[in-house]
Protein backbone atom coordinates (compact mmCIF):
# COMPACT_ATOMS: atom_id res chain seq x y z
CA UNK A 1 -75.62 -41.47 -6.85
CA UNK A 2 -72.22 -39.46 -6.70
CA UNK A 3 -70.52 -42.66 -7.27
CA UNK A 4 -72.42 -43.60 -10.32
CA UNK A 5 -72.23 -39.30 -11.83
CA UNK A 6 -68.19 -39.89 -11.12
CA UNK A 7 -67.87 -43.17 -12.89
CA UNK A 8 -70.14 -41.43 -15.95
CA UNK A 9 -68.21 -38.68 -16.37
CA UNK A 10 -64.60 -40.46 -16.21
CA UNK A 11 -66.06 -43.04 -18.70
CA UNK A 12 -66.47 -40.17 -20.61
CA UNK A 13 -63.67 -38.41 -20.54
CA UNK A 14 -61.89 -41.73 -20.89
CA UNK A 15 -63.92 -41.99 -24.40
CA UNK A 16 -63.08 -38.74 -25.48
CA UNK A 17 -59.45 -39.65 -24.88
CA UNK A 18 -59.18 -42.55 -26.65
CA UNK A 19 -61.17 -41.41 -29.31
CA UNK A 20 -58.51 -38.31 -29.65
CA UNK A 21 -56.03 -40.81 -29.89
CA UNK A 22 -58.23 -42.94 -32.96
CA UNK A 23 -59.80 -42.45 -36.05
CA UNK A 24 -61.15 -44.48 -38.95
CA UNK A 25 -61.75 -43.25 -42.52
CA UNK A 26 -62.60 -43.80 -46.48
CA UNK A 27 -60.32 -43.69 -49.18
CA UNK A 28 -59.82 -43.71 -53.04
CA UNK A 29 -57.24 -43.33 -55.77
CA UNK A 30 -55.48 -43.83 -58.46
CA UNK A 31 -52.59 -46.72 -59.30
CA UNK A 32 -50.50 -45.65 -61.54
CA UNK A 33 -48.43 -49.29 -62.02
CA UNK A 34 -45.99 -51.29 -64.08
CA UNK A 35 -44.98 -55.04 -63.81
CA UNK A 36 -41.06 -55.37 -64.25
CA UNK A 37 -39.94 -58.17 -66.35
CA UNK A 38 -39.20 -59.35 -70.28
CA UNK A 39 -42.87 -60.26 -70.44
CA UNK A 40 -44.69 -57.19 -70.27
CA UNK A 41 -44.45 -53.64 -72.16
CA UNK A 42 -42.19 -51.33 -70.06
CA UNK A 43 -44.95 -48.73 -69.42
CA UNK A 44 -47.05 -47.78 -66.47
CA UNK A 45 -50.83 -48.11 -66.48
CA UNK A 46 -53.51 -46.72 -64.68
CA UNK A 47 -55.36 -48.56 -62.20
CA UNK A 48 -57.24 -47.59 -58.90
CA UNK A 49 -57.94 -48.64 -55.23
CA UNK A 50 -60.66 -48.25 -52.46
CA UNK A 51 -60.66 -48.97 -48.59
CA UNK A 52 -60.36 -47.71 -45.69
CA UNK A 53 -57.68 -46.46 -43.03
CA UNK A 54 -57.60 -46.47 -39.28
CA UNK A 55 -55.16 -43.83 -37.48
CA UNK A 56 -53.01 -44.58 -33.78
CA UNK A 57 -51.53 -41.89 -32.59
CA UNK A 58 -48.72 -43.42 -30.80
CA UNK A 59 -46.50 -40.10 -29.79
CA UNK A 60 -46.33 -36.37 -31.01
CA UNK A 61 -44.19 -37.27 -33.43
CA UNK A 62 -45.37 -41.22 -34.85
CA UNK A 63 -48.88 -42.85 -36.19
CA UNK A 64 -49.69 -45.90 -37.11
CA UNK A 65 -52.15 -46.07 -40.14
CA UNK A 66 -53.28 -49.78 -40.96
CA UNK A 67 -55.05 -49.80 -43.85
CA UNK A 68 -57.65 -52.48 -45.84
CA UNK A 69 -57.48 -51.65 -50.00
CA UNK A 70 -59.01 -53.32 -53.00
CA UNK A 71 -56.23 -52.78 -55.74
CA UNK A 72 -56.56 -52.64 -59.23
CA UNK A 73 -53.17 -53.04 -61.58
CA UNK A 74 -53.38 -52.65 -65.12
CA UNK A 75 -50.63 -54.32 -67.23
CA UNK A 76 -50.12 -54.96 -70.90
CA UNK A 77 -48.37 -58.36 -72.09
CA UNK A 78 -45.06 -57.67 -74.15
CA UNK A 79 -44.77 -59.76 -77.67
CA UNK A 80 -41.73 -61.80 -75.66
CA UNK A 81 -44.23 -63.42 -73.49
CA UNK A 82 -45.45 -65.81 -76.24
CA UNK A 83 -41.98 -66.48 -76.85
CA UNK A 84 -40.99 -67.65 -73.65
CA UNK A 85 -43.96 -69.06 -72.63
CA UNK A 86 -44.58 -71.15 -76.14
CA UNK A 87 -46.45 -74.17 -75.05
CA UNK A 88 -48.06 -73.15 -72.33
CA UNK A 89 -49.66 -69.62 -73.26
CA UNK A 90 -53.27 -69.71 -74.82
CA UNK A 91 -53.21 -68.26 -78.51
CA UNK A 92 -56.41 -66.62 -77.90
CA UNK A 93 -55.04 -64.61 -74.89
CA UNK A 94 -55.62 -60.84 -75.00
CA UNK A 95 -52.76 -58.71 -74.35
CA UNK A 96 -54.36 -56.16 -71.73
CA UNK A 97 -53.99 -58.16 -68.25
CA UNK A 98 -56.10 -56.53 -65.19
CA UNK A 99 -55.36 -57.75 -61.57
CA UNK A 100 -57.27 -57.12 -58.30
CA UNK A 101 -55.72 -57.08 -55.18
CA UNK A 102 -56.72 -57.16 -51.76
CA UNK A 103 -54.14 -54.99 -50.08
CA UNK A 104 -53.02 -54.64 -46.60
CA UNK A 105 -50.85 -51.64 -45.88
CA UNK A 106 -49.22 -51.01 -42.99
CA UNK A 107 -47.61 -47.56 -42.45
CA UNK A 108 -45.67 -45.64 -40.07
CA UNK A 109 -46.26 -41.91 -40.77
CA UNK A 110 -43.77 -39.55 -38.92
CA UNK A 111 -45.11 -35.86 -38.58
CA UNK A 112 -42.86 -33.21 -40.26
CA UNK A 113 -44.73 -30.11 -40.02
CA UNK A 114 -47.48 -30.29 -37.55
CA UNK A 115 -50.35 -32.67 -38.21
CA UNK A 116 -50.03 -30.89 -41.58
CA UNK A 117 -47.17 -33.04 -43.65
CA UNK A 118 -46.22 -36.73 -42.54
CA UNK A 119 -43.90 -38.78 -44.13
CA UNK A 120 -45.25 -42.68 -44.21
CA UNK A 121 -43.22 -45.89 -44.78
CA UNK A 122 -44.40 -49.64 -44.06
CA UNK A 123 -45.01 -52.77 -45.48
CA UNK A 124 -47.95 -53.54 -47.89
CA UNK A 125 -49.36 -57.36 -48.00
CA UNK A 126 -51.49 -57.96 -51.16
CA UNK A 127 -53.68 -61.38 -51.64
CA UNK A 128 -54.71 -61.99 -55.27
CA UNK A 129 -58.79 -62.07 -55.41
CA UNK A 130 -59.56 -61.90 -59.13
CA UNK A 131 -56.78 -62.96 -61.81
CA UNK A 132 -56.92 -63.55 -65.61
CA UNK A 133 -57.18 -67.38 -65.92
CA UNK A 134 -57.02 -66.76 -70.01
CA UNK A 135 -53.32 -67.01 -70.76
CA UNK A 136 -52.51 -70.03 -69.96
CA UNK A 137 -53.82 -72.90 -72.17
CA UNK A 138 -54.66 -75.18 -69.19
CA UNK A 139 -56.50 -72.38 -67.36
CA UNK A 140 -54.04 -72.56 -64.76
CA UNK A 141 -52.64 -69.57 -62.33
CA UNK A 142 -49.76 -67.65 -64.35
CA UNK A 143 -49.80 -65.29 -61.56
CA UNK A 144 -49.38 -66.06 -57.62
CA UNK A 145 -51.66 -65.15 -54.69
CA UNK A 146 -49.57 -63.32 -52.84
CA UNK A 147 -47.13 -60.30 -53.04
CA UNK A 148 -45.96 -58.31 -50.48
CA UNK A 149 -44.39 -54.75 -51.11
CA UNK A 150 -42.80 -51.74 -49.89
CA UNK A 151 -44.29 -48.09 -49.47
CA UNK A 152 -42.78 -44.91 -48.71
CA UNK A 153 -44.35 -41.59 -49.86
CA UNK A 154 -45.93 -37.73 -48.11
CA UNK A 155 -49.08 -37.51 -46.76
CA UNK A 156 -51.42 -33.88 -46.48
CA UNK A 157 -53.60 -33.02 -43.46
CA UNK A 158 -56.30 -30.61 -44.14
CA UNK A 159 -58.37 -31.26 -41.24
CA UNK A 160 -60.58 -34.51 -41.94
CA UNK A 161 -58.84 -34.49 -45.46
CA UNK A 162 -55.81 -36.99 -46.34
CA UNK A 163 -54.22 -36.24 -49.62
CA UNK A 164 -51.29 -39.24 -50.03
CA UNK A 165 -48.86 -39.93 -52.59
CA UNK A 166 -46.85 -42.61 -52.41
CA UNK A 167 -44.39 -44.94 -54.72
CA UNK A 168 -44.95 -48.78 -54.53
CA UNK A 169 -42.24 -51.29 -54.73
CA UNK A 170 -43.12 -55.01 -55.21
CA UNK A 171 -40.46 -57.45 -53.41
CA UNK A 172 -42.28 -60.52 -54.56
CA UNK A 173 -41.92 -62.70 -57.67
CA UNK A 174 -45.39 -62.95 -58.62
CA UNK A 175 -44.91 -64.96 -61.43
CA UNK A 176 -46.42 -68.84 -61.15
CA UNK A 177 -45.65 -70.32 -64.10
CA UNK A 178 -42.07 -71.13 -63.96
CA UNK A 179 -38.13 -69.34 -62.72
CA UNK A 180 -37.87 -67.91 -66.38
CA UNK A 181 -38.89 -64.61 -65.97
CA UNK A 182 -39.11 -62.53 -62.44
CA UNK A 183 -42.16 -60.54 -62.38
CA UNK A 184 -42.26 -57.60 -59.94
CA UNK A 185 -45.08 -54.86 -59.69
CA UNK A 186 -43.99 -50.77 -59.15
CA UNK A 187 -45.21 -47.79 -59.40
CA UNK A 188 -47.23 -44.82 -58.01
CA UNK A 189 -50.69 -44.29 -55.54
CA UNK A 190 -52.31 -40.95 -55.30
CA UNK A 191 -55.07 -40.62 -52.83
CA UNK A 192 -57.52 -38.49 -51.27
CA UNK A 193 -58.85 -40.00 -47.65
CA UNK A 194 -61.87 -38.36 -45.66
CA UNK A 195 -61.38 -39.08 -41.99
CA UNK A 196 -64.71 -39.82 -40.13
């Protein structure tokens, strides 16, 4: 009977431990995004994401913070795309482009002050789920299924609250039409996470 009390309580103290160590959360936000190149207006647009985030505290000082994102980018076609693209781009094609994302970011926060203010950098792997398939004439893929990015920005501890900002930098050409013209996403997230 002792045996079995002793192995109870260190399983839970073990649990406690780890769980000290771990936690998993919502988020949401706003993209605030622009895709670099001669065939889009040079303006940022508003777009948003959703997800969630898991926290690893891996020293005093370092967390990991893998997170899963569905991201929406907002983009507006420049008059130069139907030049460049004569031939192949569908008259009828509407000038406001939406793309939706499903993100993978993968962040290192270092603590500044406290838990209170972090500073988080890491890779961000994006798979394209839903694309326009209206502006080419074939119906074919102008833009490709993958991008991978950079992040850096501050995150804001309030107890379960995570307020992030971050700037997004897109390494990728994610244009699949042809070499012509590089395409290359940047921009701005702002977040607010509740950690559960």
């Amino acid at each position: 009977m002792k045996t079995k009390l002793l192995v109870l309580a260190a399983a839970v103290l073990f649990s406690q431990a780890i769980m000290a160590q771990f936690h998993i959360g919502a988020k949401a936000g706003a993209n605030i995004i622009k895709i670099d190149g001669k065939s889009f207006k040079d303006e940022f647009r508003y777009g948003y994401h959703l997800g969630g985030f898991m926290e690893v505290r891996l020293s005093n000082k370092f967390v990991l913070q893998p997170e899963v994102l569905f991201n929406q980018y907002s983009t507006t076609l420049d008059s130069n795309f139907k030049n460049i693209y004569q031939g192949v781009i569908n008259s009828s094609a509407q000038s406001k482009v939406k793309l939706g994302y499903l993100s993978i970011p993968i962040l290192l926060n270092y603590k500044l002050i406290g838990s209170f203010l972090s500073l988080q950098a890491g890779p961000q792997f994006s798979v394209l789920m839903n694309k326009n398939k209206t502006l080419l004439q074939n119906g074919g893929e102008a833009f490709k299924n993958g991008d991978f990015s950079m992040l850096g920005g501050v995150q804001v501890k309030l107890g379960a609250i995570r307020v992030n900002g971050r700037y997004v930098v897109g390494l990728s050409n994610i244009n699949d039409i042809d070499d012509q013209d590089e395409w290359k996403s940047q921009g701005f997230q702002v977040s607010i996470g509740l950690a559960l």
